[in-house]
PDB file of N, CA and C in Angstrom:
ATOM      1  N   UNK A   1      22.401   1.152  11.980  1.00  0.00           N
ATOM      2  CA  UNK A   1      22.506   1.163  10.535  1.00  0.00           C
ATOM      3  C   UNK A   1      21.683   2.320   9.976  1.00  0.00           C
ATOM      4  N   UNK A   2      22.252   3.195   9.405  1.00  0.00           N
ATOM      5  CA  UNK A   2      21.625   4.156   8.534  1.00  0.00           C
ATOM      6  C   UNK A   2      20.836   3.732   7.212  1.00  0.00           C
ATOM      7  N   UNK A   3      19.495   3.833   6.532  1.00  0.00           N
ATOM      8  CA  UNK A   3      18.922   3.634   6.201  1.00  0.00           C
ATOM      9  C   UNK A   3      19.190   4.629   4.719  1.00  0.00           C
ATOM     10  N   UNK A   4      18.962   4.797   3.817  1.00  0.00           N
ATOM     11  CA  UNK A   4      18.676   5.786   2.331  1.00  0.00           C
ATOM     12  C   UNK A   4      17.205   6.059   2.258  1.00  0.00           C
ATOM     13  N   UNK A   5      16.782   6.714   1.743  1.00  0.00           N
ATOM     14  CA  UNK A   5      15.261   7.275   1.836  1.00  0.00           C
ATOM     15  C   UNK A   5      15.219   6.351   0.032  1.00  0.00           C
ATOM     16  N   UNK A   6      15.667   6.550  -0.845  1.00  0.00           N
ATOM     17  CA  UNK A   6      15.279   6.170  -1.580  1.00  0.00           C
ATOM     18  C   UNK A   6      16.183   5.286  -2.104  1.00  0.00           C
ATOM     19  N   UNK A   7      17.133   4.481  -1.418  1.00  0.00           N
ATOM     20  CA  UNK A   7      17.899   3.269  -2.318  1.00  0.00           C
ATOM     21  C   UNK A   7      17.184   2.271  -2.573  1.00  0.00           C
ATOM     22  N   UNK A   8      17.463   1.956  -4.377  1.00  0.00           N
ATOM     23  CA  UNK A   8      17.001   0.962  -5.270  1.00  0.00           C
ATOM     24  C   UNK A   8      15.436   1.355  -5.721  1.00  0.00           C
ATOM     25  N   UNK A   9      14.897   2.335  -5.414  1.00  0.00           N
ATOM     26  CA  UNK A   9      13.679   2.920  -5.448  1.00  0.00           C
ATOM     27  C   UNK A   9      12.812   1.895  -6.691  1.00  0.00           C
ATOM     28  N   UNK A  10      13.789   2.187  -7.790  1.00  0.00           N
ATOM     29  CA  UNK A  10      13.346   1.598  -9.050  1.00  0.00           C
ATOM     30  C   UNK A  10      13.247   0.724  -9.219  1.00  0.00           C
ATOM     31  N   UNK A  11      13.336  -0.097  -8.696  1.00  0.00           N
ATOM     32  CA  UNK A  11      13.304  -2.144  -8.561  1.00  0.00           C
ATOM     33  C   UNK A  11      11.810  -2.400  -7.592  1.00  0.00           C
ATOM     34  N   UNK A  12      11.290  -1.473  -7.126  1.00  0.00           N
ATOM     35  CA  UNK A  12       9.722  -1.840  -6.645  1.00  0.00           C
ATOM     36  C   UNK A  12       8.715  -1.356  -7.326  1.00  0.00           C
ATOM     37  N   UNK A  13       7.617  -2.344  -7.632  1.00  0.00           N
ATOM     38  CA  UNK A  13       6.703  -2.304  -8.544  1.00  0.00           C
ATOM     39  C   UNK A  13       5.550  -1.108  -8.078  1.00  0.00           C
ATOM     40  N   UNK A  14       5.474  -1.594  -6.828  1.00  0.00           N
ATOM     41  CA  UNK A  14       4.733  -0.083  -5.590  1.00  0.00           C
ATOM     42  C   UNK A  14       5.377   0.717  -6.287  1.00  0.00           C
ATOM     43  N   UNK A  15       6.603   1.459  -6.171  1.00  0.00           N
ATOM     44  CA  UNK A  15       6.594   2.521  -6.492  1.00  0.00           C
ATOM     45  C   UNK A  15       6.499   2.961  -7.790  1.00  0.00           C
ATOM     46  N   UNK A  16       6.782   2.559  -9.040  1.00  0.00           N
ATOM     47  CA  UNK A  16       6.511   2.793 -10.112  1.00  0.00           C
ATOM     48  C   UNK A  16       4.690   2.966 -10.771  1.00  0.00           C
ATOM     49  N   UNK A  17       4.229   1.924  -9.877  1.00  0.00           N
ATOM     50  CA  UNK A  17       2.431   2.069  -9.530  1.00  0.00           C
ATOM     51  C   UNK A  17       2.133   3.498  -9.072  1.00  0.00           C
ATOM     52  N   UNK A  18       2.586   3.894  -8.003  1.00  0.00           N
ATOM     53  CA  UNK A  18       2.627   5.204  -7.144  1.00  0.00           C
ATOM     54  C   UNK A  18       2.787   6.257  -8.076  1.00  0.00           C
ATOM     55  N   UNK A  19       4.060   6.307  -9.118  1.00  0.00           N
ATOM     56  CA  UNK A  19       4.171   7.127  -9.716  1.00  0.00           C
ATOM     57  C   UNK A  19       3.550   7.569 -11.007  1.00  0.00           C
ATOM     58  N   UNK A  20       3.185   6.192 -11.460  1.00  0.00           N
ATOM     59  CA  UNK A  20       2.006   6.576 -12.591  1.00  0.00           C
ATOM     60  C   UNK A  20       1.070   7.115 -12.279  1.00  0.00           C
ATOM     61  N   UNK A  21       0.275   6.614 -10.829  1.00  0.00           N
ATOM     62  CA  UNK A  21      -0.961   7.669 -10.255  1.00  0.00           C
ATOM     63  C   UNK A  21      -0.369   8.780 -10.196  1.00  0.00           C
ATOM     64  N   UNK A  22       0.616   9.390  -9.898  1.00  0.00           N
ATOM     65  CA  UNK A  22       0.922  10.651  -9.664  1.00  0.00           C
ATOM     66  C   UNK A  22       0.660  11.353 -10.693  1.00  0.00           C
ATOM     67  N   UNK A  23       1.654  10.924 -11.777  1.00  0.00           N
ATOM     68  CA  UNK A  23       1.812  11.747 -13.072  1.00  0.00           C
ATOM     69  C   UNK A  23       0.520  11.655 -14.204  1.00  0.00           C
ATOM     70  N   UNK A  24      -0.197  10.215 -13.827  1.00  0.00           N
ATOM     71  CA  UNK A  24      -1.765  10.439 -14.096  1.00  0.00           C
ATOM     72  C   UNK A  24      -2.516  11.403 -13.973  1.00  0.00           C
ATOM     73  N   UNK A  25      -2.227  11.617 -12.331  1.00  0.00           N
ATOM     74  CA  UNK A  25      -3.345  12.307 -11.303  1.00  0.00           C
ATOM     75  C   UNK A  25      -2.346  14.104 -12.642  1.00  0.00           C
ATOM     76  N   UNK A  26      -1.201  14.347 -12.277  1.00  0.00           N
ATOM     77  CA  UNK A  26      -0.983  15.219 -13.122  1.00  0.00           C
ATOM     78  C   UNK A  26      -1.601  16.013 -14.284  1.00  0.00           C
ATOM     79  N   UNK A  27      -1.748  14.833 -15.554  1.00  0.00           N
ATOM     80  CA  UNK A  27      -2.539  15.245 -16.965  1.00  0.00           C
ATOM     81  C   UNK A  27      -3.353  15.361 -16.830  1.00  0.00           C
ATOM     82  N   UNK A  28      -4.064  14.412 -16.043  1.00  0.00           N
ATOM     83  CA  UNK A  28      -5.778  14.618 -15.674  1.00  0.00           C
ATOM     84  C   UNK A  28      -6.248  16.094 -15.064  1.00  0.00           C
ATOM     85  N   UNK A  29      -5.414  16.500 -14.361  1.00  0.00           N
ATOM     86  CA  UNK A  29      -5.484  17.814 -13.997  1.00  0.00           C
ATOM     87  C   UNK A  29      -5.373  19.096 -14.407  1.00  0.00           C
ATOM     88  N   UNK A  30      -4.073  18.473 -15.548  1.00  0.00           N
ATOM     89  CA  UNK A  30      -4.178  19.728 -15.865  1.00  0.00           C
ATOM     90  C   UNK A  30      -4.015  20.059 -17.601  1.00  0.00           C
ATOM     91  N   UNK A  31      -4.404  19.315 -18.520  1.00  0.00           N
ATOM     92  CA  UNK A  31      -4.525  19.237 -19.948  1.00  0.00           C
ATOM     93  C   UNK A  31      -6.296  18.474 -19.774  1.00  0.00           C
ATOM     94  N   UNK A  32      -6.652  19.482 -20.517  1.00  0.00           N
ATOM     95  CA  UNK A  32      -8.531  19.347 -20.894  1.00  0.00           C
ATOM     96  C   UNK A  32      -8.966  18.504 -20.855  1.00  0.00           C
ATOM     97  N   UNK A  33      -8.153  18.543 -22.288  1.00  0.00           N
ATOM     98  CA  UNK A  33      -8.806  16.606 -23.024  1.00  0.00           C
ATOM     99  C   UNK A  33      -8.604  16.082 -22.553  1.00  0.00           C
ATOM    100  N   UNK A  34      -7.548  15.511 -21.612  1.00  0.00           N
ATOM    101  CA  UNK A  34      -7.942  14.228 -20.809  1.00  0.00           C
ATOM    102  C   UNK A  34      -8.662  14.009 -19.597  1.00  0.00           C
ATOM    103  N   UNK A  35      -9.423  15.559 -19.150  1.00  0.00           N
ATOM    104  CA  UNK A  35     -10.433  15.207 -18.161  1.00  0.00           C
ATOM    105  C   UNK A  35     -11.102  14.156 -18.830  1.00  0.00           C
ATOM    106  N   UNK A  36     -11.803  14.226 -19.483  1.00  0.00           N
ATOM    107  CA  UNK A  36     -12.975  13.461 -19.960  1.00  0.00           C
ATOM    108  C   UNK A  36     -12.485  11.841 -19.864  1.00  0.00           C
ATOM    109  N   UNK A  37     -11.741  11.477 -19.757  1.00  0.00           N
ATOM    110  CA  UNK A  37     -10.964   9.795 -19.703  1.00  0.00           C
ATOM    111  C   UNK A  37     -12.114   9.268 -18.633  1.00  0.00           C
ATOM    112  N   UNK A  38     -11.832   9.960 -17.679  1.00  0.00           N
ATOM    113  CA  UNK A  38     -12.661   9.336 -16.310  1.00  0.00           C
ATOM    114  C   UNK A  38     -13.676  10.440 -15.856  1.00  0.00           C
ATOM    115  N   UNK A  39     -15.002   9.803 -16.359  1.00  0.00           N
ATOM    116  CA  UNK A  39     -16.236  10.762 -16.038  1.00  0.00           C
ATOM    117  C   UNK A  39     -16.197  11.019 -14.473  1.00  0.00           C
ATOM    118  N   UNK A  40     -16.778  12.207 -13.699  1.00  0.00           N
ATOM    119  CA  UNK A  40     -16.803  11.999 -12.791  1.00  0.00           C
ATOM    120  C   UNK A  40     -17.813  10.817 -11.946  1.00  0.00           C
ATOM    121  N   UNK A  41     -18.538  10.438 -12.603  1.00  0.00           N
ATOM    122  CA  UNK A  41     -19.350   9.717 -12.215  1.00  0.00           C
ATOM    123  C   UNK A  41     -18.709   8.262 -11.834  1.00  0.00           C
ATOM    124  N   UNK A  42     -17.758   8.444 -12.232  1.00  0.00           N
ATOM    125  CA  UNK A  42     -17.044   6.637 -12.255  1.00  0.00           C
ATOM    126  C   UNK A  42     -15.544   7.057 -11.331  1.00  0.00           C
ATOM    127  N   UNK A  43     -15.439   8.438 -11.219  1.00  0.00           N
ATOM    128  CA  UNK A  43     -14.167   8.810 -10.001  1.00  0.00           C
ATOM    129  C   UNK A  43     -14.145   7.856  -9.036  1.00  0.00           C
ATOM    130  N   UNK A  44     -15.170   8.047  -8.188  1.00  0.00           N
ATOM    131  CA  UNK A  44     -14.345   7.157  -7.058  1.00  0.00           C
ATOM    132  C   UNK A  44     -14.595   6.089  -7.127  1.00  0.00           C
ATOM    133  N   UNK A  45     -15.171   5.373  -7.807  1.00  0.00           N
ATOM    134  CA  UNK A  45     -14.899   3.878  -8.349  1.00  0.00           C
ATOM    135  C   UNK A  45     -13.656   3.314  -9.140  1.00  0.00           C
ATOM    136  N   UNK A  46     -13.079   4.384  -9.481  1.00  0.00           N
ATOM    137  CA  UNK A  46     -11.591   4.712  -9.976  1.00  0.00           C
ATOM    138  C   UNK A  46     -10.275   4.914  -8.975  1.00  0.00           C
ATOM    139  N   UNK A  47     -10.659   5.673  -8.073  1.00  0.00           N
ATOM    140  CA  UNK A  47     -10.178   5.287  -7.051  1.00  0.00           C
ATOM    141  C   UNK A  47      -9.926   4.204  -5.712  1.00  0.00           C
ATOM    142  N   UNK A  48     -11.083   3.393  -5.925  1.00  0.00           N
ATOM    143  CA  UNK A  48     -10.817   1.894  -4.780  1.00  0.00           C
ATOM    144  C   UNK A  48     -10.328   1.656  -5.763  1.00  0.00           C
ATOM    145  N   UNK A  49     -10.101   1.121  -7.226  1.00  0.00           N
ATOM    146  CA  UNK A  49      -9.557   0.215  -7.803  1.00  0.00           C
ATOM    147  C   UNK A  49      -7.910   0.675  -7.776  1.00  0.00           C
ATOM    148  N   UNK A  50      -7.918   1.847  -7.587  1.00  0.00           N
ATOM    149  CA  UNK A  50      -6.360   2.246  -6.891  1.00  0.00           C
ATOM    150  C   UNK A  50      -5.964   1.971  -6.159  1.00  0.00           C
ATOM    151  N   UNK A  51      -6.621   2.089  -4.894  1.00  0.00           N
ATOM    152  CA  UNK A  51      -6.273   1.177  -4.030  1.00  0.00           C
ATOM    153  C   UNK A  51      -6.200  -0.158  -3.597  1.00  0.00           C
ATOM    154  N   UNK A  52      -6.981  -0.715  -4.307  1.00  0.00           N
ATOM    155  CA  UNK A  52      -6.660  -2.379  -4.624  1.00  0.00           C
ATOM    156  C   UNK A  52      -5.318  -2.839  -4.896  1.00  0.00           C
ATOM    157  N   UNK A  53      -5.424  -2.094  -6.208  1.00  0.00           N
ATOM    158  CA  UNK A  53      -4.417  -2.427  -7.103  1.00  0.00           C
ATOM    159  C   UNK A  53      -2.916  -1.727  -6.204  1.00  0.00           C
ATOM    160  N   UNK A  54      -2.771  -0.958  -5.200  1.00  0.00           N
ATOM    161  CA  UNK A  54      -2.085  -0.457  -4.578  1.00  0.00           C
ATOM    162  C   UNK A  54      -1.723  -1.629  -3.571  1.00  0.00           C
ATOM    163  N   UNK A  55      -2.974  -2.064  -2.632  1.00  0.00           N
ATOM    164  CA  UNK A  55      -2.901  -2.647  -1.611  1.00  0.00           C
ATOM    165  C   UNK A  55      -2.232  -4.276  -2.335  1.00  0.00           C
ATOM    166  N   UNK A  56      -2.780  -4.677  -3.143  1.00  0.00           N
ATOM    167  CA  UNK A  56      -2.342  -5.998  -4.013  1.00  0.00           C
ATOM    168  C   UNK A  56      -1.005  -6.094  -4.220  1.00  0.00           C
ATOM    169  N   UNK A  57      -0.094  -5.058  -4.813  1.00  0.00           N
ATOM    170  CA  UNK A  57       1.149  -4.759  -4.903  1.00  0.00           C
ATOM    171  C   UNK A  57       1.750  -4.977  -3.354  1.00  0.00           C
ATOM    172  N   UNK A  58       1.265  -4.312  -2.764  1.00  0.00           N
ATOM    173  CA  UNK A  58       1.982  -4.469  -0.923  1.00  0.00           C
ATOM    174  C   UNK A  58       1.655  -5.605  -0.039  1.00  0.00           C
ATOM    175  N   UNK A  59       0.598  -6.390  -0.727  1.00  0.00           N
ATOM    176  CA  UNK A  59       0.965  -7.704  -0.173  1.00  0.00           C
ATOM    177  C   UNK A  59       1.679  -9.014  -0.537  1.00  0.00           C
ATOM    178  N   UNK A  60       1.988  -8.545  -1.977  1.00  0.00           N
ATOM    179  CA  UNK A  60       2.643  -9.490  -2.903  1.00  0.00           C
ATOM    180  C   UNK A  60       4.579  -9.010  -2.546  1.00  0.00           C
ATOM    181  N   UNK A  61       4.546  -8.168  -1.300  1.00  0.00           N
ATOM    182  CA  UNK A  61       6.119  -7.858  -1.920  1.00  0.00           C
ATOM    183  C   UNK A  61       6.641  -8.663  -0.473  1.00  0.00           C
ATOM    184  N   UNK A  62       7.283  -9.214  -0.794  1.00  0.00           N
ATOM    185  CA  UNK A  62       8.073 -10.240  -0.096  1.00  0.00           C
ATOM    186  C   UNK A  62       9.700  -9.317   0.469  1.00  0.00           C
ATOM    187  N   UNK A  63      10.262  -8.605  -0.170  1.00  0.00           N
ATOM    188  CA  UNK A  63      11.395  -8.404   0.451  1.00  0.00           C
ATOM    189  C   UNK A  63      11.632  -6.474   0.599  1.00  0.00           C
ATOM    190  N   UNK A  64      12.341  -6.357   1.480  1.00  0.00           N
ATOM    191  CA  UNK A  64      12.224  -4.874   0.789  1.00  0.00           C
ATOM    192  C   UNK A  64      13.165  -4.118  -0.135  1.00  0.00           C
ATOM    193  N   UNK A  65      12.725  -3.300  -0.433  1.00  0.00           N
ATOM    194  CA  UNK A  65      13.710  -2.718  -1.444  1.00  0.00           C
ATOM    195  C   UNK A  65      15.470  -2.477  -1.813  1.00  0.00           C
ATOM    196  N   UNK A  66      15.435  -2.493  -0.085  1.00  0.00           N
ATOM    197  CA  UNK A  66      17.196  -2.057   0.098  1.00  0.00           C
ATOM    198  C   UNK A  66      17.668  -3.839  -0.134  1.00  0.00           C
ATOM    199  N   UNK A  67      16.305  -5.136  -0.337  1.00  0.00           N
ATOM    200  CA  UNK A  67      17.408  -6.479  -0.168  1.00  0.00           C
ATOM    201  C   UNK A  67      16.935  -6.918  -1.673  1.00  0.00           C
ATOM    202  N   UNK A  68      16.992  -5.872  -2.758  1.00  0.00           N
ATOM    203  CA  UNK A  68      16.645  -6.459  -4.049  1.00  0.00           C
ATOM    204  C   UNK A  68      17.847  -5.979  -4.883  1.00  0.00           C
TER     205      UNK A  68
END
């Protein structure tokens, strides 16, 4: 059985999580004013809670994407 790299992509909560960090990680990078949102001082405390909140999502998912 051949597999799709991205069928139903949009029906998992992981990935829509994934993509807000992305496009987060984006503005934060690269428009000024919103460096300041997250001091560096609180970065990587900003980051485990990403990954929590990452890892939390991937244990809560019961089926995979191609059976939703």
């Amino acid at each position: 059985m051949k597999r799709r790299l991205f069928k139903n992509w949009h029906r998992s909560k992981t990935q829509w999580f994934n993509g807000a960090i992305v496009l987060s990680g984006l503005v934060q990078a690269n428009v000024e004013e919103f460096r300041v949102i997250i001091s560096p001082s609180y970065f990587g405390l900003f980051l485990v809670a990403l990954g929590m909140i990452g890892w939390v999502l991937r244990t809560i998912t019961t089926k995979s994407v191609e059976e939703k």
